[in-house]
N, C-alpha and C. Protein backbone atom coordinates (compact mmCIF):
# COMPACT_ATOMS: atom_id res chain seq x y z
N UNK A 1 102.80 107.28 106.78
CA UNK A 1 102.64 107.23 105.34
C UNK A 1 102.16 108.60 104.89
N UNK A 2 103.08 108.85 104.19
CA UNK A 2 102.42 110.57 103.54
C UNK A 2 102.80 110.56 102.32
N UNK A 3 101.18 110.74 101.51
CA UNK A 3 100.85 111.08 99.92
C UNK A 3 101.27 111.91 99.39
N UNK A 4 101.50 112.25 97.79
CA UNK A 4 101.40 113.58 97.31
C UNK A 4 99.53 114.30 97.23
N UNK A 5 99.55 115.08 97.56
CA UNK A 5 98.11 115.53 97.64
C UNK A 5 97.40 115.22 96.17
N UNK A 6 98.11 115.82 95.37
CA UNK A 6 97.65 115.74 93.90
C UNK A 6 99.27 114.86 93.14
N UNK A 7 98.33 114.50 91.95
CA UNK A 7 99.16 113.97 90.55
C UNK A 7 98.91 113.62 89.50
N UNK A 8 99.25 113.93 88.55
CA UNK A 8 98.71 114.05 87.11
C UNK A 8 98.17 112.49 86.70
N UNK A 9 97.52 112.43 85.98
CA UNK A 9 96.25 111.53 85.18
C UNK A 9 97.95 110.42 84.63
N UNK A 10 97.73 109.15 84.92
CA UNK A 10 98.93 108.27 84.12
C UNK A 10 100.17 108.09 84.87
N UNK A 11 100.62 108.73 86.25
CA UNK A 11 101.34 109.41 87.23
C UNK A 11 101.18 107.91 87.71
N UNK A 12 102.68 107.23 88.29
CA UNK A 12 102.86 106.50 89.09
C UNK A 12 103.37 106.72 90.42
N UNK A 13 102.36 106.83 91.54
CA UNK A 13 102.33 107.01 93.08
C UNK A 13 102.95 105.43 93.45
N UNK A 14 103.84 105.84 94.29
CA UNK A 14 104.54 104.66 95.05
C UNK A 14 104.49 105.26 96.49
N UNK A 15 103.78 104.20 97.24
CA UNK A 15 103.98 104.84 98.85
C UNK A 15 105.04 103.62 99.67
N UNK A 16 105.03 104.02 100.91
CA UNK A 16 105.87 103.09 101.90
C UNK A 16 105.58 103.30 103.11
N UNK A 17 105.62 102.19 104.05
CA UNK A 17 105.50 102.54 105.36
C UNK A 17 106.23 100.95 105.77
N UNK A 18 106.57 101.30 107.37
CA UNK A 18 106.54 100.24 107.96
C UNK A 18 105.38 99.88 109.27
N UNK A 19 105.59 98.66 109.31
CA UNK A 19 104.39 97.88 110.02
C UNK A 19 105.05 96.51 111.13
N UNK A 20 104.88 96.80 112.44
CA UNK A 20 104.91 95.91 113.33
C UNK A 20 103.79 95.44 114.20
N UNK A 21 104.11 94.37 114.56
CA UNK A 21 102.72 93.41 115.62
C UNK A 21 103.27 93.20 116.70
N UNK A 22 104.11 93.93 117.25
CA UNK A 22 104.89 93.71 118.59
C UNK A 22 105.64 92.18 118.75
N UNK A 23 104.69 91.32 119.32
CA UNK A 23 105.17 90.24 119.36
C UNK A 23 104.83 88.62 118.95
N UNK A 24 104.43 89.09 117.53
CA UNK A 24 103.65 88.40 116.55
C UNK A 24 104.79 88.48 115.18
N UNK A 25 104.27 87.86 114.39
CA UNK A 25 105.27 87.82 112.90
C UNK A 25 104.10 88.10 111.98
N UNK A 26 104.28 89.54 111.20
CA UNK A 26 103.21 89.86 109.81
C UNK A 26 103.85 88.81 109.41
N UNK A 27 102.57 88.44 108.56
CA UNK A 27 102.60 87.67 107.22
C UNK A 27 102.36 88.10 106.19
N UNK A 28 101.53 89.13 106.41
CA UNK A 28 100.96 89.70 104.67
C UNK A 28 101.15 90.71 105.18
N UNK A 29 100.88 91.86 104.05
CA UNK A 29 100.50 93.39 104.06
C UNK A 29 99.22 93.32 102.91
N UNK A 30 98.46 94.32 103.55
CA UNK A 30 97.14 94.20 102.54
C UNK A 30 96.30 95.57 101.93
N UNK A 31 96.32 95.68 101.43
CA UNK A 31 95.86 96.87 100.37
C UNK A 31 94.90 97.18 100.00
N UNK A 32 93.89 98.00 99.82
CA UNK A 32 92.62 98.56 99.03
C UNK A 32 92.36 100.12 99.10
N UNK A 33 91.94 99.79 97.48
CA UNK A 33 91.23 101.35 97.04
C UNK A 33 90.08 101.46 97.17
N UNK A 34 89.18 100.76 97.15
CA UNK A 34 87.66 100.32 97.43
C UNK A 34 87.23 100.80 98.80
N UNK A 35 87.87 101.33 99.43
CA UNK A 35 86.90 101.88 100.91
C UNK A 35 87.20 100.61 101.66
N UNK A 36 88.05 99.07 101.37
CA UNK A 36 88.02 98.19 102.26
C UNK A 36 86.77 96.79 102.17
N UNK A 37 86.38 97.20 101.15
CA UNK A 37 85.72 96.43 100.49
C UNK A 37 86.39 94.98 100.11
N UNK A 38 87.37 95.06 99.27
CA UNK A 38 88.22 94.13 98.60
C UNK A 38 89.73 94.62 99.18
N UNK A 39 90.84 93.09 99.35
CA UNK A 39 92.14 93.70 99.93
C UNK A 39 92.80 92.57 99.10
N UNK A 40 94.10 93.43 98.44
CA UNK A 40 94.93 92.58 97.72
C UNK A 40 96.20 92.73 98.68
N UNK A 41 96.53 91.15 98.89
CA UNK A 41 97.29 90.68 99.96
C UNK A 41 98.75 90.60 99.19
N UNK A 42 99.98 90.65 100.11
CA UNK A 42 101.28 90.59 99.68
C UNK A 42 102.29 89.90 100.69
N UNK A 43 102.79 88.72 100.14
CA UNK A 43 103.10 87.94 101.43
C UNK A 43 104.42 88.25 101.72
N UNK A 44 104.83 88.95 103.26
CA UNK A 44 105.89 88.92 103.40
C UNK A 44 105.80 87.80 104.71
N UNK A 45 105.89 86.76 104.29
CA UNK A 45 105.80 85.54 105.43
C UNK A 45 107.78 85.34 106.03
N UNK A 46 108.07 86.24 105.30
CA UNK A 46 110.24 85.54 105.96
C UNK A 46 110.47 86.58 106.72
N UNK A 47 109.59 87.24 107.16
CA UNK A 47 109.58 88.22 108.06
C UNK A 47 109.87 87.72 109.70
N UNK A 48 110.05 88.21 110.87
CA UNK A 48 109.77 88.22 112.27
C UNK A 48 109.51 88.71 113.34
N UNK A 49 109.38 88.35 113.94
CA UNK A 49 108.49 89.71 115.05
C UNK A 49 109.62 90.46 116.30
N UNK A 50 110.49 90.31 115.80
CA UNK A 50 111.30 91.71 116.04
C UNK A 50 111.78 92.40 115.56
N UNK A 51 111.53 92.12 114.19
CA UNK A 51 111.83 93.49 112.61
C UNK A 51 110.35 94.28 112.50
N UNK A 52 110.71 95.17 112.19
CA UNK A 52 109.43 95.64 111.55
C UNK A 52 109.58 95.19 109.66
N UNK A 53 107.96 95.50 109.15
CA UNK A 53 108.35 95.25 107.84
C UNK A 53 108.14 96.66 106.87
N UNK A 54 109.14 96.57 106.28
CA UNK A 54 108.85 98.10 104.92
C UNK A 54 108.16 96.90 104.18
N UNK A 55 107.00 98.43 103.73
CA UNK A 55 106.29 97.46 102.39
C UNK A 55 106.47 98.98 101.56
N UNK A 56 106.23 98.71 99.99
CA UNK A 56 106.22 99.71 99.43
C UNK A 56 104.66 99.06 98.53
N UNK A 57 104.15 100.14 98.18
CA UNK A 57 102.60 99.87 97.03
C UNK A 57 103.23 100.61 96.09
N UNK A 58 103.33 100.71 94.79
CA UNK A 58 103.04 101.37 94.28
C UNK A 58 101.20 101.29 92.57
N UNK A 59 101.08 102.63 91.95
CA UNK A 59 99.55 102.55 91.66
C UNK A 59 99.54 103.32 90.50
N UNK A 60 99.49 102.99 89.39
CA UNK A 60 98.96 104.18 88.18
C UNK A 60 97.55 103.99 88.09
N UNK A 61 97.28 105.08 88.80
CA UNK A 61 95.60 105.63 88.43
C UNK A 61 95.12 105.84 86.97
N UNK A 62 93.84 104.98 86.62
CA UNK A 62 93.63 105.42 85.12
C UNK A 62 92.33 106.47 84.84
N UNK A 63 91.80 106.60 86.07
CA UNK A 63 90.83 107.78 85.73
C UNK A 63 91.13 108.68 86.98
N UNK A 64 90.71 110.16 86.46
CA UNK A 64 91.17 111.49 87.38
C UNK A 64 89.48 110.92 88.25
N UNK A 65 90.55 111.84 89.34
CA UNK A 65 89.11 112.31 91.11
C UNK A 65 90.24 111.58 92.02
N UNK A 66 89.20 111.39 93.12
CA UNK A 66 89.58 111.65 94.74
C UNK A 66 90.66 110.00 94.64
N UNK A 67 90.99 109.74 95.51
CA UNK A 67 92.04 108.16 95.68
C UNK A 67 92.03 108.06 97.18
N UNK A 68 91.79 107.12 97.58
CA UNK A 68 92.23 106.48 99.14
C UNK A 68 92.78 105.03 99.59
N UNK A 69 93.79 105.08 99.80
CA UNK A 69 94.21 103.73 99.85
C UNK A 69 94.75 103.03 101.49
N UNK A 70 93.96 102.22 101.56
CA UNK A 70 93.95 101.71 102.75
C UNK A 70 95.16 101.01 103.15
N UNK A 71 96.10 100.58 103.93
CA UNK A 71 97.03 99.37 104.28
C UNK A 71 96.90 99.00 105.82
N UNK A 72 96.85 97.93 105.85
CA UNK A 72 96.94 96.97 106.99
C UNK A 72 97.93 95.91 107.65
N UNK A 73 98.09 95.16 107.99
CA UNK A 73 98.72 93.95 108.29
C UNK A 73 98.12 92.92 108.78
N UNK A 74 98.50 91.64 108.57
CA UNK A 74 98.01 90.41 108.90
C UNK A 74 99.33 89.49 109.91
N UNK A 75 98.89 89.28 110.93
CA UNK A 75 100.12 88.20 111.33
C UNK A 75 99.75 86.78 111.64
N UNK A 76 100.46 86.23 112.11
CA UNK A 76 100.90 84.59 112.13
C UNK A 76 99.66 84.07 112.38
N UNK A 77 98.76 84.68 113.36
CA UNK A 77 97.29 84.31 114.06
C UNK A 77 96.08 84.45 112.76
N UNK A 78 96.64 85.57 111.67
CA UNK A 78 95.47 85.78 111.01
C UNK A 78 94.67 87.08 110.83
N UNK A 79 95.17 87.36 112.15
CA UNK A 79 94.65 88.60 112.99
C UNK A 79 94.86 90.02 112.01
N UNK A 80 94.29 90.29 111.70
CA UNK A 80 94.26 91.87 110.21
C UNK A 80 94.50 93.07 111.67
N UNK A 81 95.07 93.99 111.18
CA UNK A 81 95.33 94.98 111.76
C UNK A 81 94.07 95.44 112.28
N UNK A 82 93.72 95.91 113.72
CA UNK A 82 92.63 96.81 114.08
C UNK A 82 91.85 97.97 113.17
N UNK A 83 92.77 98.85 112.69
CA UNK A 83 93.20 100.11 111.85
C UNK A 83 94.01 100.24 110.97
N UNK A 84 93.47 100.28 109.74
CA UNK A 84 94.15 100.57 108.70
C UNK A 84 94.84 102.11 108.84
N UNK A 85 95.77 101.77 107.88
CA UNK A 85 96.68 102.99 107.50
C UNK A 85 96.07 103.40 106.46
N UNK A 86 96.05 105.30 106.50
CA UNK A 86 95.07 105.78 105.09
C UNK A 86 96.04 106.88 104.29
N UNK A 87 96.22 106.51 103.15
CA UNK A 87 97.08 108.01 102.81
C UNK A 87 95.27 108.43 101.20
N UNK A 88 95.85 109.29 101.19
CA UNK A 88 94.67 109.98 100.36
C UNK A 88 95.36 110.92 99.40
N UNK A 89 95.05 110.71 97.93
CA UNK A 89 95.20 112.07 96.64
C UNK A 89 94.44 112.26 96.11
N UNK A 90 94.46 113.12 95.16
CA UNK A 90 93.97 113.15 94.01
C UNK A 90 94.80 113.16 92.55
N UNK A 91 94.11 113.28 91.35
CA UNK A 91 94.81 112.92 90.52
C UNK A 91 93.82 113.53 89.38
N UNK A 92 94.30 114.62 88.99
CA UNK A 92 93.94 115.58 87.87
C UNK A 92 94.36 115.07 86.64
């Protein structure tokens, strides 16, 4: 997953990545700006565990400074990813 470093104030950032569990089925993909605090979940449950899954986020920031956005995965067990995925901007 790779950010634009910077982007203007009102600027809609859309990221993407894909995400596999080897030999498990994601169910969700999960999201936060909060440091991981709070995660807003997105169910890709018609998924299987020999696809990987594209997820795309996208985010209009409404106040300028730093941004970090976490992504994870959840599969069939429940089981949240070990390690989140981090992309990072800012937004002047």
């Amino acid at each position: 997953m790779i950010a634009p470093q910077e982007l203007d104030l009102g600027q809609t950032i859309t990221l993407e990545g894909y995400a596999d569990d080897f030999d498990k089925s994601i169910v969700a993909m999960e999201f936060s700006l909060d440091g991981g605090e709070t995660w807003t979940s997105h169910d890709v449950s018609d998924t299987t565990a020999d696809l990987w899954v594209h997820w795309t986020y996208s985010f209009t920031p409404e106040e300028r400074g730093a941004y970090q956005l976490k992504v994870r995965s959840v599969n069939e067990r429940g089981q949240a990813s070990p390690q989140a995925a981090v992309a990072e901007f800012y937004v002047r």
